[in-house]
C-alpha atoms as a PDB file:
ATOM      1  CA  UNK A   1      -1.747  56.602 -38.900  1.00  0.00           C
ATOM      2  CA  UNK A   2       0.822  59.327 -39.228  1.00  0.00           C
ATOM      3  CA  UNK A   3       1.331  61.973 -42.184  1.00  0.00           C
ATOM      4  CA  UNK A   4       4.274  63.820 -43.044  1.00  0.00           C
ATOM      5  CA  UNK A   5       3.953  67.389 -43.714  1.00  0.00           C
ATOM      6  CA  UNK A   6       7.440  68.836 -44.952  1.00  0.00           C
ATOM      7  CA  UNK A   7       8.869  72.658 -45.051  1.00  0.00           C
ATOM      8  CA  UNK A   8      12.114  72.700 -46.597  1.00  0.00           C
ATOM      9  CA  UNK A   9      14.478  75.413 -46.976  1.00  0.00           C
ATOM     10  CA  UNK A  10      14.004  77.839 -44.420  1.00  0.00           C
ATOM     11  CA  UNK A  11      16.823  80.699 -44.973  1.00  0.00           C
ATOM     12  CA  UNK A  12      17.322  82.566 -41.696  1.00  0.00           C
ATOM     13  CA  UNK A  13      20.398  84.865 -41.182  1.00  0.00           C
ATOM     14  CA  UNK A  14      21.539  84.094 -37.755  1.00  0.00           C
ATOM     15  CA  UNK A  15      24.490  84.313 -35.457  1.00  0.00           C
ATOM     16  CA  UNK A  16      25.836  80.991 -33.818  1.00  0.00           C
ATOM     17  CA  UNK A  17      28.826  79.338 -33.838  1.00  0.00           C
ATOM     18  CA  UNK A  18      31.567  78.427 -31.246  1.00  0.00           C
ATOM     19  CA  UNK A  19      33.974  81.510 -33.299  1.00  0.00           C
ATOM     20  CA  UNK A  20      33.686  85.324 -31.809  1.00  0.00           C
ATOM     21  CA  UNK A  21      33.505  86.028 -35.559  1.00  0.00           C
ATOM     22  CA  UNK A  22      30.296  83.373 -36.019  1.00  0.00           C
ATOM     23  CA  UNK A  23      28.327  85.516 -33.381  1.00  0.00           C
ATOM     24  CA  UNK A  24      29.918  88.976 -34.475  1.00  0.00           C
ATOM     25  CA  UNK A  25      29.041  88.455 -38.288  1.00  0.00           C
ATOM     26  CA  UNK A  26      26.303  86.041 -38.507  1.00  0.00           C
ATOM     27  CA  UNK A  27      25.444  83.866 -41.491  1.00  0.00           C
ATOM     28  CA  UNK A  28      23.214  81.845 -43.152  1.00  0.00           C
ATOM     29  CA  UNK A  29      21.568  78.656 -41.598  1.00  0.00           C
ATOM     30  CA  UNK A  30      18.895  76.444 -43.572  1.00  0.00           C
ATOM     31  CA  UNK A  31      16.306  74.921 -41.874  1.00  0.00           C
ATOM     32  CA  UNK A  32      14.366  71.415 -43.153  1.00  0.00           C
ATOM     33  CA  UNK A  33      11.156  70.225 -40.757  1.00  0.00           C
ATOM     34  CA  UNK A  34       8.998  67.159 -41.260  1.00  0.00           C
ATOM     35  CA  UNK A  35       6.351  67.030 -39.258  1.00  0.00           C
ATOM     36  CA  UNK A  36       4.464  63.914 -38.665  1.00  0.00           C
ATOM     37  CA  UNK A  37       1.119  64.275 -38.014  1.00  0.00           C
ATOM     38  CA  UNK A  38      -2.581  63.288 -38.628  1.00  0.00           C
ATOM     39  CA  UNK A  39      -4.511  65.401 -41.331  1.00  0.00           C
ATOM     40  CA  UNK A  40      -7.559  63.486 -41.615  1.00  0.00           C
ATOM     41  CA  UNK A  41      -9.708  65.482 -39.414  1.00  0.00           C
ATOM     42  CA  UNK A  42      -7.689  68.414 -41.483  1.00  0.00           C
ATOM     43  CA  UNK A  43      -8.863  66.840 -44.509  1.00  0.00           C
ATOM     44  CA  UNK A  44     -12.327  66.019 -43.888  1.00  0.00           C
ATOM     45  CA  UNK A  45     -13.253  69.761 -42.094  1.00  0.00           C
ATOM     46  CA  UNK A  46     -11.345  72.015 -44.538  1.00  0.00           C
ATOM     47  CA  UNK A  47     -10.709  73.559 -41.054  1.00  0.00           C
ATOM     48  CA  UNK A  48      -6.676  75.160 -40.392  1.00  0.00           C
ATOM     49  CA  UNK A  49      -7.165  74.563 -36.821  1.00  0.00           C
ATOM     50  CA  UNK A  50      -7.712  70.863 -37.144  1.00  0.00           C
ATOM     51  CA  UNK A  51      -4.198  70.918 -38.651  1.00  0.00           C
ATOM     52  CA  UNK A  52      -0.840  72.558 -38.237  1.00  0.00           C
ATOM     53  CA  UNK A  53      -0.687  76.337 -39.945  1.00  0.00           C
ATOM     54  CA  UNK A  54       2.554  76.161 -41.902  1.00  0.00           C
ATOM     55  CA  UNK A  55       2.696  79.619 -42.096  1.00  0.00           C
ATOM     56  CA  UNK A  56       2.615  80.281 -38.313  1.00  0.00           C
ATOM     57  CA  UNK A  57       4.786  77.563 -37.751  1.00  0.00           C
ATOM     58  CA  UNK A  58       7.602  78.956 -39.906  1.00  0.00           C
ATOM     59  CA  UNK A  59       7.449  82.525 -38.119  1.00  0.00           C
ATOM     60  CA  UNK A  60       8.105  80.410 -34.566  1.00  0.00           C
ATOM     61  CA  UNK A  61      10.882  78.257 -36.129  1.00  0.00           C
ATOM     62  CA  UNK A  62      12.669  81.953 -37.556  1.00  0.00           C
ATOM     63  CA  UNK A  63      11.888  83.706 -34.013  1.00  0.00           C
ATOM     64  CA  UNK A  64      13.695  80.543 -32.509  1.00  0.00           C
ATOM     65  CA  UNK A  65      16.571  80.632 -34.322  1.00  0.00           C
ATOM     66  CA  UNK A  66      17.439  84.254 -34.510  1.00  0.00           C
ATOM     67  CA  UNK A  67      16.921  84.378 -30.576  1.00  0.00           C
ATOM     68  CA  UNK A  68      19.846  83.737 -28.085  1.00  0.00           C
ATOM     69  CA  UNK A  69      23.145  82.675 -29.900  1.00  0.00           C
ATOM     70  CA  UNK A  70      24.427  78.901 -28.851  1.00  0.00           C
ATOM     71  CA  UNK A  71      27.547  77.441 -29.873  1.00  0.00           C
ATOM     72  CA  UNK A  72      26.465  74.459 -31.528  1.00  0.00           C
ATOM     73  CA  UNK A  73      24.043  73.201 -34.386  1.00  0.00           C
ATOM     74  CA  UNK A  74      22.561  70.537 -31.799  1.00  0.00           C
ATOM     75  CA  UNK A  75      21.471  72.776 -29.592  1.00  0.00           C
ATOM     76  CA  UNK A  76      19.707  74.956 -32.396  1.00  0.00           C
ATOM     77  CA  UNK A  77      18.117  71.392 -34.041  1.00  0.00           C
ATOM     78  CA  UNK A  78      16.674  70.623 -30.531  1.00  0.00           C
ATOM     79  CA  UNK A  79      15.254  74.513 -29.633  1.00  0.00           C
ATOM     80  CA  UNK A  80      13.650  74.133 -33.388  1.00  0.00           C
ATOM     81  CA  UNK A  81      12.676  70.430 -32.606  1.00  0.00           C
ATOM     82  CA  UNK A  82      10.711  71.901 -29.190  1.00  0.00           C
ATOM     83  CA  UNK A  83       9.049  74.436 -31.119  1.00  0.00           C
ATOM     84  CA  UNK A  84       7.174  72.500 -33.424  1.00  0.00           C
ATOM     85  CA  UNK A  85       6.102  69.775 -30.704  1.00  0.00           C
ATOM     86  CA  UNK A  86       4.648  72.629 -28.993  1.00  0.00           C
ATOM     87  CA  UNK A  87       2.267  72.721 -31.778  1.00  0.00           C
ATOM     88  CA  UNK A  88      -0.459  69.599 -30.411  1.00  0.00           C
ATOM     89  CA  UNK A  89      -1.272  68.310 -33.775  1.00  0.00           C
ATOM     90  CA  UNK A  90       2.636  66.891 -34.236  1.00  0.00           C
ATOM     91  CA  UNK A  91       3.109  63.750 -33.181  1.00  0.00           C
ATOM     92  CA  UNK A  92       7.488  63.657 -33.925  1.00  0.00           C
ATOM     93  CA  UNK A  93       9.315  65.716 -36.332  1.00  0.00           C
ATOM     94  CA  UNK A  94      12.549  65.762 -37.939  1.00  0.00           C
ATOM     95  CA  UNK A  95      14.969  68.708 -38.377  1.00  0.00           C
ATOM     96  CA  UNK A  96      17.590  69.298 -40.300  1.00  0.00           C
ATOM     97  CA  UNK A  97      20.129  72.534 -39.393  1.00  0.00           C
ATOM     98  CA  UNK A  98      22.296  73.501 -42.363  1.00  0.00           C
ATOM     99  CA  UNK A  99      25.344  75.413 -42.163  1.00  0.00           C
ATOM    100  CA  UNK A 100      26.434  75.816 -45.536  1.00  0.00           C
ATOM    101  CA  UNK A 101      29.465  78.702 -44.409  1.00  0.00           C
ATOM    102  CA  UNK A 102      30.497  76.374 -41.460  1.00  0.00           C
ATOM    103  CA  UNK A 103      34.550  77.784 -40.756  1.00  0.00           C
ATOM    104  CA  UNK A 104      36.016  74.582 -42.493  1.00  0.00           C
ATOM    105  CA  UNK A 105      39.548  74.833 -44.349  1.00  0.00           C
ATOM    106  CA  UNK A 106      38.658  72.668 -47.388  1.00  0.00           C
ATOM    107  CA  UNK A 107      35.904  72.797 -50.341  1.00  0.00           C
ATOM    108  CA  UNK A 108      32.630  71.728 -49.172  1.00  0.00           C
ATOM    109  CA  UNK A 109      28.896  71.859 -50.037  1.00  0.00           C
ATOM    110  CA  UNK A 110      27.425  71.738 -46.527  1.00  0.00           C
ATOM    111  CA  UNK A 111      27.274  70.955 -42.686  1.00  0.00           C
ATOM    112  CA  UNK A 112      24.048  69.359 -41.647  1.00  0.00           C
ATOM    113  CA  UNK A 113      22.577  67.902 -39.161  1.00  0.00           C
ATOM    114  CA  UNK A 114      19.311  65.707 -38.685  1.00  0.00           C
ATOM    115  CA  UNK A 115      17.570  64.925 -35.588  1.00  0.00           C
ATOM    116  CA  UNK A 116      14.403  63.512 -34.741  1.00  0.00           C
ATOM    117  CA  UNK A 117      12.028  64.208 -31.568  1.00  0.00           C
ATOM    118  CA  UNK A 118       8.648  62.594 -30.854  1.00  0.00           C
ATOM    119  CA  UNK A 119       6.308  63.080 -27.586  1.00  0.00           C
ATOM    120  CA  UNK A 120       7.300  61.891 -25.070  1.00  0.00           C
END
């Protein structure tokens, strides 16, 4: 049995991109998890080390991201993906990388993309 734990909306002011100007300036990157995960032990304890803290979890994802500029959104999704396995209560998790000031010439909303990891 899995359960889905979700923290969405992570704003983090960071500086990748392939452009001198991405990594010069920085901008804005949004960051969506959902972990999958077992809370019943959580549940029945009342105990935050049967589960995954949320709040520490958050301050590794934003550490992770404003470390070491890459050039591409997949390599950020998988750095944030290997951060929250690390935590030994997730069993997979999905992450979504926004890029809502991605360099595009046209009118757009967003850039995002999804992944999902799992133990191996």
């Amino acid at each position: 049995m899995s359960d889905r734990l979700a923290v969405r909306g992570i704003e983090i002011h960071a500086h990748h991109g392939v452009f001198d100007f991405e990594r010069r300036d920085g901008q804005l990157f949004v960051i969506d998890l959902v972990l999958s995960l077992d809370t019943a032990s959580a549940a029945a304890s009342d105990d935050l080390g049967a589960t995954v803290d949320y709040g520490s979890l958050v301050t590794a994802v934003v550490a992770a991201v404003e470390k070491d500029p890459v050039d591409l959104i997949e390599t950020l999704a998988q750095r944030v993906a290997d951060v929250c396995l690390g935590y030994r209560q997730v069993e997979s998790v999905e992450v979504t990388v926004h890029k809502p000031h991605a360099p595009i010439e046209a009118t757009f909303s967003d850039v995002a993309l999804t992944i999902t990891r799992s133990r191996a």
